[in-house]
C-alpha atoms as a PDB file:
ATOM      1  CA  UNK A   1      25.270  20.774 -74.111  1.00  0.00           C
ATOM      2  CA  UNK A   2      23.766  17.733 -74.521  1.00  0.00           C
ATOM      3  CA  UNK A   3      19.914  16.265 -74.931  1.00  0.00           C
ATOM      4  CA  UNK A   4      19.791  14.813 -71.473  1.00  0.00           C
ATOM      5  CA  UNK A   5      22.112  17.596 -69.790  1.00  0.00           C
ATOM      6  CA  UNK A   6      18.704  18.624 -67.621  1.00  0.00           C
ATOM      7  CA  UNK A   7      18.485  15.661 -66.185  1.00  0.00           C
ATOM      8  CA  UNK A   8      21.638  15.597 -64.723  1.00  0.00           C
ATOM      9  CA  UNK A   9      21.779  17.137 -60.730  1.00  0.00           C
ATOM     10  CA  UNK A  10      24.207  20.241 -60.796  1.00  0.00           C
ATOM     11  CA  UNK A  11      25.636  20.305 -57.182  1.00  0.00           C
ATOM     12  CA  UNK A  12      24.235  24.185 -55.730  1.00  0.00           C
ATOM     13  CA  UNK A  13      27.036  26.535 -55.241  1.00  0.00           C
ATOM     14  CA  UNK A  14      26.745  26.860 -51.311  1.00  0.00           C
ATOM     15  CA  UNK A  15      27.000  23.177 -51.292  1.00  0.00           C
ATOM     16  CA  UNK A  16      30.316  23.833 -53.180  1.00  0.00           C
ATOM     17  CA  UNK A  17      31.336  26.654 -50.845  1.00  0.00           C
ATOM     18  CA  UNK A  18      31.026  24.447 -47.699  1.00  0.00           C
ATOM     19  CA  UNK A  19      33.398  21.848 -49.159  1.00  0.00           C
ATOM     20  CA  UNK A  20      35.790  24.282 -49.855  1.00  0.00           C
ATOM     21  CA  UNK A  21      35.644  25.657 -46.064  1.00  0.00           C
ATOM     22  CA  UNK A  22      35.486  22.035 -44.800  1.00  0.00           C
ATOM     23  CA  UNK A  23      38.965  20.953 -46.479  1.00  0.00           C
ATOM     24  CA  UNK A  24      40.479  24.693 -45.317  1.00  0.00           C
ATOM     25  CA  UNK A  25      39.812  23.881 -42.225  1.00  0.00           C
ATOM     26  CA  UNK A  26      41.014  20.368 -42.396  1.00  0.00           C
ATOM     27  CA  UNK A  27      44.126  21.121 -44.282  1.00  0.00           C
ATOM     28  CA  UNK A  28      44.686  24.087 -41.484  1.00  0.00           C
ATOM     29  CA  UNK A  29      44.247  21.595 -38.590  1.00  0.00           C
ATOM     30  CA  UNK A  30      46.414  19.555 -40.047  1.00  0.00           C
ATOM     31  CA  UNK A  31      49.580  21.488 -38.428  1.00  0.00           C
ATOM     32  CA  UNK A  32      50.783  22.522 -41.823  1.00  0.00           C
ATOM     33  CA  UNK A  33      52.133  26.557 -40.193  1.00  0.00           C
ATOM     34  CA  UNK A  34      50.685  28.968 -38.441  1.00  0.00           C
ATOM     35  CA  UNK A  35      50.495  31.419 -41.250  1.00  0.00           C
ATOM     36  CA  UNK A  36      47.091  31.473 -42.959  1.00  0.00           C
ATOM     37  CA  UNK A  37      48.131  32.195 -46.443  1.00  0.00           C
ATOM     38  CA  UNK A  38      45.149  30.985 -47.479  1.00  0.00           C
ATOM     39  CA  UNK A  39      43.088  33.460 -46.335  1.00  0.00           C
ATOM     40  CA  UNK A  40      43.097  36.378 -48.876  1.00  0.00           C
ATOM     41  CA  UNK A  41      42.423  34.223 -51.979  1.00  0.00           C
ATOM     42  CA  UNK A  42      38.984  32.332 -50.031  1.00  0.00           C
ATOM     43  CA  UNK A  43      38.350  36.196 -49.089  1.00  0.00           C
ATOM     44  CA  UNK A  44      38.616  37.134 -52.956  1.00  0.00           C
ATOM     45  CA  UNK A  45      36.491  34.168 -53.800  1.00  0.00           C
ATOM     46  CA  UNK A  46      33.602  34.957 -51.046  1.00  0.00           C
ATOM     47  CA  UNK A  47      33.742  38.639 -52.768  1.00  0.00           C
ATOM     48  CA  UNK A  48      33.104  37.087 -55.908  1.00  0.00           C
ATOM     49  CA  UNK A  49      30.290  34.749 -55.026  1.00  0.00           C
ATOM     50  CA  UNK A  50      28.839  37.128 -52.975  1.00  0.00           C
ATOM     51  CA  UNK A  51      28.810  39.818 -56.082  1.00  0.00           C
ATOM     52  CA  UNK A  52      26.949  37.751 -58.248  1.00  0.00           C
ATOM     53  CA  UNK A  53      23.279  38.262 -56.077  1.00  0.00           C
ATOM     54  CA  UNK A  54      24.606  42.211 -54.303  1.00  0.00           C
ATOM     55  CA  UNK A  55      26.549  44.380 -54.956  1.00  0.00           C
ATOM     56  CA  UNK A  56      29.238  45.335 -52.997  1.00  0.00           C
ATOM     57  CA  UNK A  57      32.797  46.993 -52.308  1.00  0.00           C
ATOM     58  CA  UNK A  58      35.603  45.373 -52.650  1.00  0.00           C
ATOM     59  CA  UNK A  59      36.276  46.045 -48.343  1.00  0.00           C
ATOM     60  CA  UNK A  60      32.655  44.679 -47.528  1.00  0.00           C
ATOM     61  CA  UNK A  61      34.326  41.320 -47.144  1.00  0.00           C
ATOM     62  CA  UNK A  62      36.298  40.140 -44.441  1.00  0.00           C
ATOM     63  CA  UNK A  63      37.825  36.818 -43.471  1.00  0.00           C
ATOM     64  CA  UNK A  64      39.994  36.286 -40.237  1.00  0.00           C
ATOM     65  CA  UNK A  65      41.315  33.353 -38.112  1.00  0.00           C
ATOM     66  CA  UNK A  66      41.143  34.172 -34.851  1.00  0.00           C
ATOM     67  CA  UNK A  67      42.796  31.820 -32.146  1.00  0.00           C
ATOM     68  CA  UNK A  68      41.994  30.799 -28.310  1.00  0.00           C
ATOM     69  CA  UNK A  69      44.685  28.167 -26.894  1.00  0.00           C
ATOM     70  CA  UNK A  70      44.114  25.641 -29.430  1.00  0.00           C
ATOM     71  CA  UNK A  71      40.755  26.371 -30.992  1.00  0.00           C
ATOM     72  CA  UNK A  72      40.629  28.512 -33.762  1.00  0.00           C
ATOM     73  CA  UNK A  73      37.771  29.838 -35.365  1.00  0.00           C
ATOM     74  CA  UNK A  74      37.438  31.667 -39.138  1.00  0.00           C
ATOM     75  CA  UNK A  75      35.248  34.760 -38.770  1.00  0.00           C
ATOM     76  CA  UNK A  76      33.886  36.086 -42.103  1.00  0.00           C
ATOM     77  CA  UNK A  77      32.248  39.414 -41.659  1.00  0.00           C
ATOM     78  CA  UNK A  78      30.600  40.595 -44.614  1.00  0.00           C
ATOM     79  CA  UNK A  79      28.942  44.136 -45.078  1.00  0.00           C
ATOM     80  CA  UNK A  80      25.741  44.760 -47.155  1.00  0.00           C
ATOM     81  CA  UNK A  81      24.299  47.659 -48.334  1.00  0.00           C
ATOM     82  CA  UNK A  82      21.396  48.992 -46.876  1.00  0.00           C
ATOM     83  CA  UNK A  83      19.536  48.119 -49.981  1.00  0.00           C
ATOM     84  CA  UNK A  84      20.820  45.373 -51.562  1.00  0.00           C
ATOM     85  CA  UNK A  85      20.890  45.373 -55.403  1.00  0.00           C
ATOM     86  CA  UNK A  86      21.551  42.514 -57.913  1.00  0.00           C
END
């Protein structure tokens, strides 16, 4: 760690997140297959990110891809305790 090392911007985590979603999605269109086998390690990930501000089972996350003709849509339930603890 540096002197300067505040100064520099860190890029927020969501930020990060959304990237990560955009080039799935991208990468999906794409026409690479039809099998998402993608899908369980961004679902392990979201668990992850999610445990570090609630805690949660390892089932409270759940990611799908869900298709209609030639839209398809990811769906990413995720379940929270009633009262959510850090």
């Amino acid at each position: 760690m540096g002197l300067f090392d505040f100064l520099v911007a860190k890029k927020p985590t969501a930020s990060i997140a959304k990237d990560r979603l955009r080039i799935i999605v991208a990468h999906e269109r794409s026409g690479r297959g039809s099998s998402p086998d993608y899908l369980p390690m961004l679902q392990r990930e979201l668990l992850e990110v999610i445990r570090k501000y609630v805690k949660v089972d390892d089932e409270a996350v759940k990611v799908d891809l869900i298709g209609d003709g030639d839209n398809k849509v990811l769906d990413i339930s995720v379940a929270l305790p009633e009262h959510a603890q850090a």
